[in-house]
Protein backbone atom coordinates (compact mmCIF):
# COMPACT_ATOMS: atom_id res chain seq x y z
CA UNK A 1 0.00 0.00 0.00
CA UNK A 2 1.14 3.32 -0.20
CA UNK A 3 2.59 5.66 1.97
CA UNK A 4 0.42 8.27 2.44
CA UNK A 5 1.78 11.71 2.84
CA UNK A 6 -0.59 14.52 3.10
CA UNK A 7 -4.30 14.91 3.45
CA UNK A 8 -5.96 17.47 1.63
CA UNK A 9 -8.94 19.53 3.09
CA UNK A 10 -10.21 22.35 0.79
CA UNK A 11 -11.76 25.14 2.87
CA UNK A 12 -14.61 27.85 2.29
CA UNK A 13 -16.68 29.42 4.54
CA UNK A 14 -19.07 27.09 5.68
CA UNK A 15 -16.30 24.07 6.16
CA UNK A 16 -14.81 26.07 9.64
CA UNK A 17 -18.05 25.18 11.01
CA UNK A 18 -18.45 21.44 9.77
CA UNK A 19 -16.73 18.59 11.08
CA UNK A 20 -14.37 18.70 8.06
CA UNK A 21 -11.46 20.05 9.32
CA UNK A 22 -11.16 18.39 12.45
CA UNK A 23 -11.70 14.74 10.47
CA UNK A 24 -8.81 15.62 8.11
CA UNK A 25 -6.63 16.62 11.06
CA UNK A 26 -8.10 12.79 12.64
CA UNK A 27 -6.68 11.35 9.75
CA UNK A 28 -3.70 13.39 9.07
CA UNK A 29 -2.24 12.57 12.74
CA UNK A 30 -3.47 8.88 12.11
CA UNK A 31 -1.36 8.30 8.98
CA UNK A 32 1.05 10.25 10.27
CA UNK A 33 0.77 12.88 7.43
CA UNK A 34 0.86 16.18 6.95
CA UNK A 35 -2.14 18.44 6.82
CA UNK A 36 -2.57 20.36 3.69
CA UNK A 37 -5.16 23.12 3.52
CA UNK A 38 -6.79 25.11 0.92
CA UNK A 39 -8.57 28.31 1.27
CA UNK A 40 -11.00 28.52 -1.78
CA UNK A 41 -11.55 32.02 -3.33
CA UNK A 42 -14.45 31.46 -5.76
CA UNK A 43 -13.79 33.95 -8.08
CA UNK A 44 -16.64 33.07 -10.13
CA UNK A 45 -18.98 34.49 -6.81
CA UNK A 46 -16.66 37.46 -6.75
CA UNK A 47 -17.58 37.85 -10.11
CA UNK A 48 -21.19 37.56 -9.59
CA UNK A 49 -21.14 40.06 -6.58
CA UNK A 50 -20.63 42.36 -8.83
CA UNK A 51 -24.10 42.18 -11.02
CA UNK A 52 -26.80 44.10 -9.49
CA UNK A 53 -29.28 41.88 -8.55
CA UNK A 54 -27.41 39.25 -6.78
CA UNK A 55 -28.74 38.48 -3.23
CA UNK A 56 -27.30 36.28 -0.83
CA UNK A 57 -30.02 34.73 2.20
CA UNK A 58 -28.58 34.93 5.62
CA UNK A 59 -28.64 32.12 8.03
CA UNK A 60 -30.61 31.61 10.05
CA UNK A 61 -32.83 33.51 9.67
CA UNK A 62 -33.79 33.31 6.23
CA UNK A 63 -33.02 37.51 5.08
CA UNK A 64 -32.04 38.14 2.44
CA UNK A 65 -29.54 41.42 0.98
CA UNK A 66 -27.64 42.42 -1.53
CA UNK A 67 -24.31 40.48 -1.91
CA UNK A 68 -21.24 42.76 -2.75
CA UNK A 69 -18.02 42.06 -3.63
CA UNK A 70 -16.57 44.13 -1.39
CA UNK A 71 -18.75 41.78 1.92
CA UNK A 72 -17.24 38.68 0.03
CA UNK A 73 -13.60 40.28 -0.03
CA UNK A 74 -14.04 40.67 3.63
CA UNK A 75 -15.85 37.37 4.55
CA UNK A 76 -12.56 36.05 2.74
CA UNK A 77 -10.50 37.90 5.09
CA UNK A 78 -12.03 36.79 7.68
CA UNK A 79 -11.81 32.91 6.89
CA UNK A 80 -8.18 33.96 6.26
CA UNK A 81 -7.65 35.05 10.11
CA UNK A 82 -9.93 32.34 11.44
CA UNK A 83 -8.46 29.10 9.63
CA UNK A 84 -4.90 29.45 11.00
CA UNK A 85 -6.05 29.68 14.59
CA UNK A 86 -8.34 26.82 14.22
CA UNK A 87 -5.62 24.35 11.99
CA UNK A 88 -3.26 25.04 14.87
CA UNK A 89 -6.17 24.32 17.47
CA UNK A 90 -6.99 20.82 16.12
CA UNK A 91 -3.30 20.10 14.61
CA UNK A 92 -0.89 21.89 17.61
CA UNK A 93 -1.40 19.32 20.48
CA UNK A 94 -0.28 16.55 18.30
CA UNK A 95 2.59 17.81 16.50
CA UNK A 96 1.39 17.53 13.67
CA UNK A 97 2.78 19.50 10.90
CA UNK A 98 0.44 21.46 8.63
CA UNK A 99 0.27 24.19 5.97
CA UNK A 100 -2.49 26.74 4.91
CA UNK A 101 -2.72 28.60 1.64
CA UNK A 102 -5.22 30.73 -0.49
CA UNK A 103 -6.14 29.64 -3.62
C-alpha cells in the first residue's frame, strides 16, 4: 500500500463550522501525514457580486440582501484570520505539521 503523505482539506466558509477540518486533522495525525489546507476564493462568486441583482439569504434567519463584492472580499478575510487559529487548534497538540494557503 502506499505511503500516504498529506491529506488534503479544501476550505470555504461554511467548512470552519463542519466537522471537516477536524476529520482531516483525525486522519492526518493517524497516517502520520501532513495536513494540507486550501482556502478557496471562488472567483466566479466574486464575479457575480458584482451584477446588481445578486442576493445572498442569511442564516438563520432566512433575510435576504444584496451580496457585494466588497462583503465577500471581507468574509474572505475573515476565513483567512480564522483558519490558521483553528488548523493550529486541532493540529498543535499533536505535532502535527500542517500548511495553509489561499487559492
Amino acid at each position: 500500500m502506499p505511503e500516504i503523505r498529506r491529506i488534503l482539506v479544501a476550505i470555504e466558509p461554511d467548512v470552519l463550522q463542519s466537522q471537516a477540518p477536524e476529520l482531516a486533522t483525525r486522519l492526518a495525525a493517524a497516517a502520520s501525514a501532513e495536513l494540507e489546507a486550501l482556502l478557496i476564493e471562488d472567483t466566479a462568486l466574486l464575479a457575480a457580486a458584482n451584477l446588481p441583482f445578486t442576493r445572498e439569504v442569511l442564516t438563520p434567519t432566512g433575510a435576504n440582501r444584496a451580496l457585494t463584492r466588497d462583503d465577500l472580499e471581507l468574509g474572505f478575510q475573515v476565513l483567512a484570520q480564522q483558519a490558521p487559529r483553528q488548523l493550529d487548534r486541532l493540529a498543535g497538540p499533536s505535532g502535527l505539521r500542517w500548511s495553509l494557503r489561499s487559492v
